[in-house]
Protein backbone atom coordinates (compact mmCIF):
# COMPACT_ATOMS: atom_id res chain seq x y z
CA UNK A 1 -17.74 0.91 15.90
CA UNK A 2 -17.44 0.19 12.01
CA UNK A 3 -13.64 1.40 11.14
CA UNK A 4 -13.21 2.34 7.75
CA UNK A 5 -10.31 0.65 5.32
CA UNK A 6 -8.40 3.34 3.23
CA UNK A 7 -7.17 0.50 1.11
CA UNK A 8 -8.92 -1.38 -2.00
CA UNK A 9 -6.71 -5.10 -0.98
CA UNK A 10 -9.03 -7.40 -0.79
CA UNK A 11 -7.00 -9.13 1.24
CA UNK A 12 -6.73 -6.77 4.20
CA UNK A 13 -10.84 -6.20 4.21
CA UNK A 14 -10.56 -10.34 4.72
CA UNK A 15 -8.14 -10.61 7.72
CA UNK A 16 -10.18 -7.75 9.10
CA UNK A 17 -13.52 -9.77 8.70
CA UNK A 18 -11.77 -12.95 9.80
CA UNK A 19 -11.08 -11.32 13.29
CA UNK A 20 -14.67 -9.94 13.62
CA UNK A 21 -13.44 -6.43 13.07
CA UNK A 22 -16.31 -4.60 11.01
CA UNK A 23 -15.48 -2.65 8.44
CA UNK A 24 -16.15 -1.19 5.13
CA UNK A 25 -13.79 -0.04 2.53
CA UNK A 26 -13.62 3.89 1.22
CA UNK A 27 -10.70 3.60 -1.42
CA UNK A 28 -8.92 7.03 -1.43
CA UNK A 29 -8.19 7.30 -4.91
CA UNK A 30 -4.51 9.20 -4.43
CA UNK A 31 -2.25 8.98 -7.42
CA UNK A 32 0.07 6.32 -5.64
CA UNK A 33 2.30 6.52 -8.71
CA UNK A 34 2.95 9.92 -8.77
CA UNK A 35 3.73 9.95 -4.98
CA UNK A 36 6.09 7.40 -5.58
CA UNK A 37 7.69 9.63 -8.53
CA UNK A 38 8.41 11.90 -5.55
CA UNK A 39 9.30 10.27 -3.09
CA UNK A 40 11.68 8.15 -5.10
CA UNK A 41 13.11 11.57 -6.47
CA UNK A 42 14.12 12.56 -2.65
CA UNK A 43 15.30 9.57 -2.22
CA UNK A 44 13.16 7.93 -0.09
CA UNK A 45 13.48 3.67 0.63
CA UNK A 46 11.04 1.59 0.41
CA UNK A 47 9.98 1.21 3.72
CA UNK A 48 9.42 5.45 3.48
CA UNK A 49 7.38 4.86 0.35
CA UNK A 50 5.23 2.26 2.48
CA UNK A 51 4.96 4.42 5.09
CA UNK A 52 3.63 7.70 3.07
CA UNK A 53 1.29 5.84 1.11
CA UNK A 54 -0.39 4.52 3.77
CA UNK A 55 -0.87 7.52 5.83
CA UNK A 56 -1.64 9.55 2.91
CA UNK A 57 -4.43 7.17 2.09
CA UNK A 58 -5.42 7.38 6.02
CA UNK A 59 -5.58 10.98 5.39
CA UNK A 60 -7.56 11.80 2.44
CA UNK A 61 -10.16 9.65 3.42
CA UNK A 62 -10.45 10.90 7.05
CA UNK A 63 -10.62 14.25 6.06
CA UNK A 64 -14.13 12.96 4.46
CA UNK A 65 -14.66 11.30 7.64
CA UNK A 66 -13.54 12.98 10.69
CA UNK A 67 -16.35 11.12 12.76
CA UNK A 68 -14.83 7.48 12.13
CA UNK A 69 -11.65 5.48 12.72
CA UNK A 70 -9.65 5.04 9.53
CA UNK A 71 -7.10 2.36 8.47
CA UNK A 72 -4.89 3.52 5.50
CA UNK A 73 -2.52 -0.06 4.70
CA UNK A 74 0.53 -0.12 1.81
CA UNK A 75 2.42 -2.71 0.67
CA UNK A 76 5.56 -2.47 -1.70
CA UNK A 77 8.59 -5.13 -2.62
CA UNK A 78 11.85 -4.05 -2.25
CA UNK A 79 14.54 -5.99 -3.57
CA UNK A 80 18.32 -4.73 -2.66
CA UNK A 81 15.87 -1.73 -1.19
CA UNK A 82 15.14 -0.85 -4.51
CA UNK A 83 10.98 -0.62 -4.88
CA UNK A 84 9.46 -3.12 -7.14
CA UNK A 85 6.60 -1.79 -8.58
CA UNK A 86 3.37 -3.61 -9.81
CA UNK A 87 3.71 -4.88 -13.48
CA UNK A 88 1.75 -2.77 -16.02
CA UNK A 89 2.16 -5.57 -18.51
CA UNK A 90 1.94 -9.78 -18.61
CA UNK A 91 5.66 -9.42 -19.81
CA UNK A 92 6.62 -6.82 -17.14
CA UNK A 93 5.45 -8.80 -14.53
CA UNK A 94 7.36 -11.94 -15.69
CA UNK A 95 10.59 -9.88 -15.69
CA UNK A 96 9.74 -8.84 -12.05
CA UNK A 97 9.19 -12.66 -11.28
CA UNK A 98 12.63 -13.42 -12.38
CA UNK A 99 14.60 -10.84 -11.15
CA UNK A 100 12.52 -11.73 -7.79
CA UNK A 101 13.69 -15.67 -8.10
CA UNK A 102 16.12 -16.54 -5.72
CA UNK A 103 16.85 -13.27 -5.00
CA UNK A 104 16.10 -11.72 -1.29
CA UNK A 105 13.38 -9.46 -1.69
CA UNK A 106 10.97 -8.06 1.12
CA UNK A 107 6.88 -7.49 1.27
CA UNK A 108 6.98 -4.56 3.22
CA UNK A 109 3.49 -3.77 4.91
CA UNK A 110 2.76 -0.34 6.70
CA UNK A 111 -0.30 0.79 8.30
CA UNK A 112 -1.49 3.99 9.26
């Protein structure tokens, strides 16, 4: 059975291919920074954020599919469990890159 990937990474549709796994990718267009607006505003960590995103992506896109197998997948960086978002901006993301240098920080990977 072809499982569908709720995520646009790339990365994830490889390891999946690389392990014989077939699959094709439905990207579930949610407004991931909104969510993370809200969540953020409850005070939710970054491992919650993870979490939600990934499930909510699992969701939408199964609702559209309720036939198939679905694979929602979120990552986020937390640093001092504060979430790290991805740079908008070439001189964003070098600010992220040094507060990041020799600093503990976390990839934090959930799937759903």
């Amino acid at each position: 059975m072809k499982i569908i990937l709720a995520s646009q990474s790339g990365v994830r549709k490889k390891i999946l291919d690389n392990n014989n796994i077939q699959s094709e990718v439905i990207v579930s267009n949610i407004d991931e920074d909104e969510i993370k607006i809200s969540l953020l505003a409850e005070g939710a960590d970054p491992l919650t954020v993870s979490k939600n995103l990934a499930e909510l992506k699992s969701i939408k896109v199964s609702s559209k599919n309720p036939d198939r197998l679905v694979l929602g997948a979120d990552s986020v960086i937390s640093l001092n469990n504060e979430l790290i978002n991805k740079p908008r901006s070439r001189e964003e993301a070098l600010s992220i890159l040094k507060r990041l240098n020799n600093a503990k920080h976390y990839l934090i990977s959930s799937v759903c």
